[in-house]
N, C-alpha and C. Protein backbone atom coordinates (compact mmCIF):
# COMPACT_ATOMS: atom_id res chain seq x y z
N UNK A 1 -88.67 47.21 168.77
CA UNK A 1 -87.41 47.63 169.34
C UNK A 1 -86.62 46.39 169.74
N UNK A 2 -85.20 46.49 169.80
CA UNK A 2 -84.38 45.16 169.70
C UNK A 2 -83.81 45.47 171.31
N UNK A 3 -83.81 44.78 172.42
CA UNK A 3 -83.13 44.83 173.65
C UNK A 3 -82.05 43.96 173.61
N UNK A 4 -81.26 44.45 174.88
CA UNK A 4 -79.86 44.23 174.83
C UNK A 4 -80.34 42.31 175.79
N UNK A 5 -81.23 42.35 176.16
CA UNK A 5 -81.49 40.71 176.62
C UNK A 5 -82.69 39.84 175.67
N UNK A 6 -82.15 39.82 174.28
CA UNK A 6 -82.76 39.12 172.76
C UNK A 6 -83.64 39.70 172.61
N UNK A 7 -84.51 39.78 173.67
CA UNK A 7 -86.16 40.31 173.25
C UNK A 7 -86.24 41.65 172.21
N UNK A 8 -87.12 40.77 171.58
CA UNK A 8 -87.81 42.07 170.54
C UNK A 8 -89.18 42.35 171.27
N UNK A 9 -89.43 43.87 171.14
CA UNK A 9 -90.85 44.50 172.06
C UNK A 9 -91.06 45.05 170.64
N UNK A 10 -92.79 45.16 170.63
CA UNK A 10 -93.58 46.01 169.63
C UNK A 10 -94.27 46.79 170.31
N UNK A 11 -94.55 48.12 169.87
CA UNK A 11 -95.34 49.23 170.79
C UNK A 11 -95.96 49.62 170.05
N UNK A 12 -97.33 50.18 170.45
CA UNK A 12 -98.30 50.72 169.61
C UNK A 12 -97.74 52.46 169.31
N UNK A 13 -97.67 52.52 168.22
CA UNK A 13 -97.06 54.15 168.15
C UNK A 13 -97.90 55.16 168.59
N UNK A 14 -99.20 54.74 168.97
CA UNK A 14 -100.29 55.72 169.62
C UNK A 14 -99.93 55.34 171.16
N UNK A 15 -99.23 56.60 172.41
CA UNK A 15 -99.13 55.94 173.89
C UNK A 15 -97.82 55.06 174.11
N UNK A 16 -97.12 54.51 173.46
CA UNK A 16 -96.31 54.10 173.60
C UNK A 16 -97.04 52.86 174.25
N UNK A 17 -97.91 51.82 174.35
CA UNK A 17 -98.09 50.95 174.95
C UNK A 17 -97.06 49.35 174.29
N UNK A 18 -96.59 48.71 175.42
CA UNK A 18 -96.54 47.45 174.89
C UNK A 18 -97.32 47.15 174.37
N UNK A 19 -97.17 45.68 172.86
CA UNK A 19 -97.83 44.71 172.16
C UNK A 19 -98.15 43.57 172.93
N UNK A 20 -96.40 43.36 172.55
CA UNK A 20 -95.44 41.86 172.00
C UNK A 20 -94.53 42.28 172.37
N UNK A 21 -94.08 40.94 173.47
CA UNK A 21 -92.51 40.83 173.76
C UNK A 21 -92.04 39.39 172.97
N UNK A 22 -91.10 39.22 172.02
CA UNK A 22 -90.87 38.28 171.32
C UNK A 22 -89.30 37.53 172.12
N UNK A 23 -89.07 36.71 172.11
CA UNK A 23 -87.95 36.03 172.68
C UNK A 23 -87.38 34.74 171.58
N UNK A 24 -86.35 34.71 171.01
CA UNK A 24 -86.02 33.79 170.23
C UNK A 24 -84.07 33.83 170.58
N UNK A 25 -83.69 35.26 170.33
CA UNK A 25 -82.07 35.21 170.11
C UNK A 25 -81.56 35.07 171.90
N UNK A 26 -80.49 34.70 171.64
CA UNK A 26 -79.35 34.58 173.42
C UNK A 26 -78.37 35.74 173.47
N UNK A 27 -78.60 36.98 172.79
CA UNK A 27 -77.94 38.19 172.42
C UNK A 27 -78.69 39.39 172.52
N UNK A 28 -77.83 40.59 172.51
CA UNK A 28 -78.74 41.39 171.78
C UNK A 28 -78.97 41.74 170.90
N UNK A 29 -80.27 42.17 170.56
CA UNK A 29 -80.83 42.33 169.36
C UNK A 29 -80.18 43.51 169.33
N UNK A 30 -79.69 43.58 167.66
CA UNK A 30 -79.06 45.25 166.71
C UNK A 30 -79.80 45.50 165.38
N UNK A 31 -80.90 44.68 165.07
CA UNK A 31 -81.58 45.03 163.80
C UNK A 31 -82.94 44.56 163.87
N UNK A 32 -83.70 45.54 163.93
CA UNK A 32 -84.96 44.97 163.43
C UNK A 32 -85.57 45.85 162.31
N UNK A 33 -86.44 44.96 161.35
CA UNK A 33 -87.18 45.68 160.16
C UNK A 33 -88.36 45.11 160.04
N UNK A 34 -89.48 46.07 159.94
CA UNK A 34 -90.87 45.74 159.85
C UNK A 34 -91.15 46.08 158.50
N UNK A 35 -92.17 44.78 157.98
CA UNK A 35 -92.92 44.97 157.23
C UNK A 35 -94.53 45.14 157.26
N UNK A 36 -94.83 46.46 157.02
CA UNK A 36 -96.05 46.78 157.14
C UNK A 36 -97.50 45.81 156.78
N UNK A 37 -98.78 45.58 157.29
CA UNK A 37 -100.01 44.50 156.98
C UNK A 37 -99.80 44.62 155.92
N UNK A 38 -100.42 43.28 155.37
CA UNK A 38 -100.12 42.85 153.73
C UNK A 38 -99.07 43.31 152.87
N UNK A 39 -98.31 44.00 153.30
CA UNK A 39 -97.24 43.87 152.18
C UNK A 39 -96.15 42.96 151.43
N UNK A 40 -96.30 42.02 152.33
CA UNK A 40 -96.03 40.36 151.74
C UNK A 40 -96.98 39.34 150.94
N UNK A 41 -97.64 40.21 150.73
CA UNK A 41 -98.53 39.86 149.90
C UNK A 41 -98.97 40.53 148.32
N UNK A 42 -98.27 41.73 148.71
CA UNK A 42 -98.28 42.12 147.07
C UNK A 42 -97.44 43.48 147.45
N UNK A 43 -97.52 44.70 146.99
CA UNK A 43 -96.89 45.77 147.00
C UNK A 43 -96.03 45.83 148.42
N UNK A 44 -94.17 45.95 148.03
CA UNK A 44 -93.95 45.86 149.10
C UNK A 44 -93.49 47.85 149.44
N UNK A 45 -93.72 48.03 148.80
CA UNK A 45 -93.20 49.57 149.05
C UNK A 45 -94.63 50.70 150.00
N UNK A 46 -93.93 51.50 150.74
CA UNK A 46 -94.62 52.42 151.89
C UNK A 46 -95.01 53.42 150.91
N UNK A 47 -94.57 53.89 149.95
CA UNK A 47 -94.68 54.60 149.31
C UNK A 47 -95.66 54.63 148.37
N UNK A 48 -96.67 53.79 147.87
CA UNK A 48 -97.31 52.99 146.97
C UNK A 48 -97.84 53.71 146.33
N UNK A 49 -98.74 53.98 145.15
CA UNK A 49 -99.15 54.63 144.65
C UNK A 49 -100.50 53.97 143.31
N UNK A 50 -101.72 54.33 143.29
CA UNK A 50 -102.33 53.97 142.31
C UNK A 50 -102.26 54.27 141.16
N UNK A 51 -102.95 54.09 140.41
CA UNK A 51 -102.91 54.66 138.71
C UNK A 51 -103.20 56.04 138.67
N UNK A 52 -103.95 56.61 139.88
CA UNK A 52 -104.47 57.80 139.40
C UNK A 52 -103.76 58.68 140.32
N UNK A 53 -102.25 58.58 141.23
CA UNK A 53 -101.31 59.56 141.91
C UNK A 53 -101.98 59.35 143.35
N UNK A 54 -103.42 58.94 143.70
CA UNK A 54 -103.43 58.82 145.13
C UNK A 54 -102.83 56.99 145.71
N UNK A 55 -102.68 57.56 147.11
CA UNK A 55 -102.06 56.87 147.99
C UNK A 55 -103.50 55.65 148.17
N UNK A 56 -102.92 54.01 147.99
CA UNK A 56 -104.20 53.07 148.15
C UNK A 56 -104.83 53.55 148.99
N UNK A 57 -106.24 52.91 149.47
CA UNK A 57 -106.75 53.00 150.88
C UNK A 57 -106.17 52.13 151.78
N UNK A 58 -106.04 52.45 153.36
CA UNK A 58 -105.19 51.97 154.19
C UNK A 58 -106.04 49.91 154.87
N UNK A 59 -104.94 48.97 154.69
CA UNK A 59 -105.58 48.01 154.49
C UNK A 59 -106.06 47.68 155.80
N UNK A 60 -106.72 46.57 155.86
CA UNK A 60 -107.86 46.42 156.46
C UNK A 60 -107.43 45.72 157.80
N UNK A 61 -106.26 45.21 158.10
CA UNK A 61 -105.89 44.74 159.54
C UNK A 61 -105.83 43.15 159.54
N UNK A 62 -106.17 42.87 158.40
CA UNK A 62 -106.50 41.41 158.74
C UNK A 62 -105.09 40.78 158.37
N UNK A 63 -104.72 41.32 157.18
CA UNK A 63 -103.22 40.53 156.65
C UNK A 63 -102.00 40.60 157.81
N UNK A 64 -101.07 40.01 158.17
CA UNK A 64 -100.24 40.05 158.75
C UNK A 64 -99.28 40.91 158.33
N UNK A 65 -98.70 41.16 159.81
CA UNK A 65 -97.32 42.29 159.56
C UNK A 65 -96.01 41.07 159.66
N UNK A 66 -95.20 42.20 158.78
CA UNK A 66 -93.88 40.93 158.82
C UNK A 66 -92.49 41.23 159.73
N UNK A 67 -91.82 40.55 160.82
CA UNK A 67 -90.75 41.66 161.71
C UNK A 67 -89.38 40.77 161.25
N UNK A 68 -88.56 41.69 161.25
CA UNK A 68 -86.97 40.66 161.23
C UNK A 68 -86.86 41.04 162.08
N UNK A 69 -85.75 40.05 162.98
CA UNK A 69 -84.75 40.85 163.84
C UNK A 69 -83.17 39.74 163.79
N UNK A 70 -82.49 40.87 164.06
CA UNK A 70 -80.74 39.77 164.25
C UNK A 70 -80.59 40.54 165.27
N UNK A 71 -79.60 39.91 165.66
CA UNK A 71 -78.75 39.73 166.47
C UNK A 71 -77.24 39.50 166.38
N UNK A 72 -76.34 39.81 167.70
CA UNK A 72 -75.14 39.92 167.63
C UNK A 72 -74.42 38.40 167.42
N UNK A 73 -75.73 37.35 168.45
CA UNK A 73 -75.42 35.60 168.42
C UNK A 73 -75.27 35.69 167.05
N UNK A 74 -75.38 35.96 165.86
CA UNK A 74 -75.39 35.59 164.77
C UNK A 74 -76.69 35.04 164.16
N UNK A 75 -78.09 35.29 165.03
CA UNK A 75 -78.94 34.62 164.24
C UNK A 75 -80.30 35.52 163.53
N UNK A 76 -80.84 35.04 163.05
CA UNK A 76 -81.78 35.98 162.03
C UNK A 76 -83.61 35.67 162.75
N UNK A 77 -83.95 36.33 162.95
CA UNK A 77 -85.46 35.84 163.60
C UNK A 77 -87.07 36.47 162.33
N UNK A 78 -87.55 35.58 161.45
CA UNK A 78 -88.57 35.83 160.99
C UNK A 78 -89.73 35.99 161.61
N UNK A 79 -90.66 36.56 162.38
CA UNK A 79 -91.93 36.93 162.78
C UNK A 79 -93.15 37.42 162.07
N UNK A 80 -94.29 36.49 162.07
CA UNK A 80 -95.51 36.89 161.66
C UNK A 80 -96.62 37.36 162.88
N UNK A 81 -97.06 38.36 162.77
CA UNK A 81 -97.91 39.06 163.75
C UNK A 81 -99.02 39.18 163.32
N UNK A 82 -99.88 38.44 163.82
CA UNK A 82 -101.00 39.57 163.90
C UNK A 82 -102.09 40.26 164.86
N UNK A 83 -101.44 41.75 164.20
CA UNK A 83 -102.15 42.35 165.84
C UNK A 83 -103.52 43.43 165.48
């Protein structure tokens, strides 16, 4: 989530708990986009699909997730996580 004082927060979607509070922009944040573990690493689509119509198996935690965020300052923030 992008706050109106730069910080980007990550929450676990199970509980709503805080992660990560990230701090980089002097604005507020109006965009953020996640890229799901390993998908910078090969298939970037949520949607994915094998040869045989099922959905891969879900990966293993180790690869990193990827976050953008901008801002109104005008600047762009790349983030590697791993949680």
């Amino acid at each position: 989530a992008g706050g109106w004082d730069g910080a980007v927060r990550v929450f676990a979607w199970k509980g709503g708990r805080a992660l990560v509070r990230l701090r980089y922009h002097s604005d507020a944040v109006s965009e953020v986009a996640f890229l799901p573990d390993g998908a910078a690493e090969g298939d970037v689509s949520s949607d994915a699909h094998d040869d045989d119509g099922e959905a891969p198996p879900p990966r293993d935690g180790h690869a990193p997730t990827m976050l953008a965020s901008g801002s109104r300052d005008g600047t762009v923030a790349l983030w590697t996580l791993r949680l």
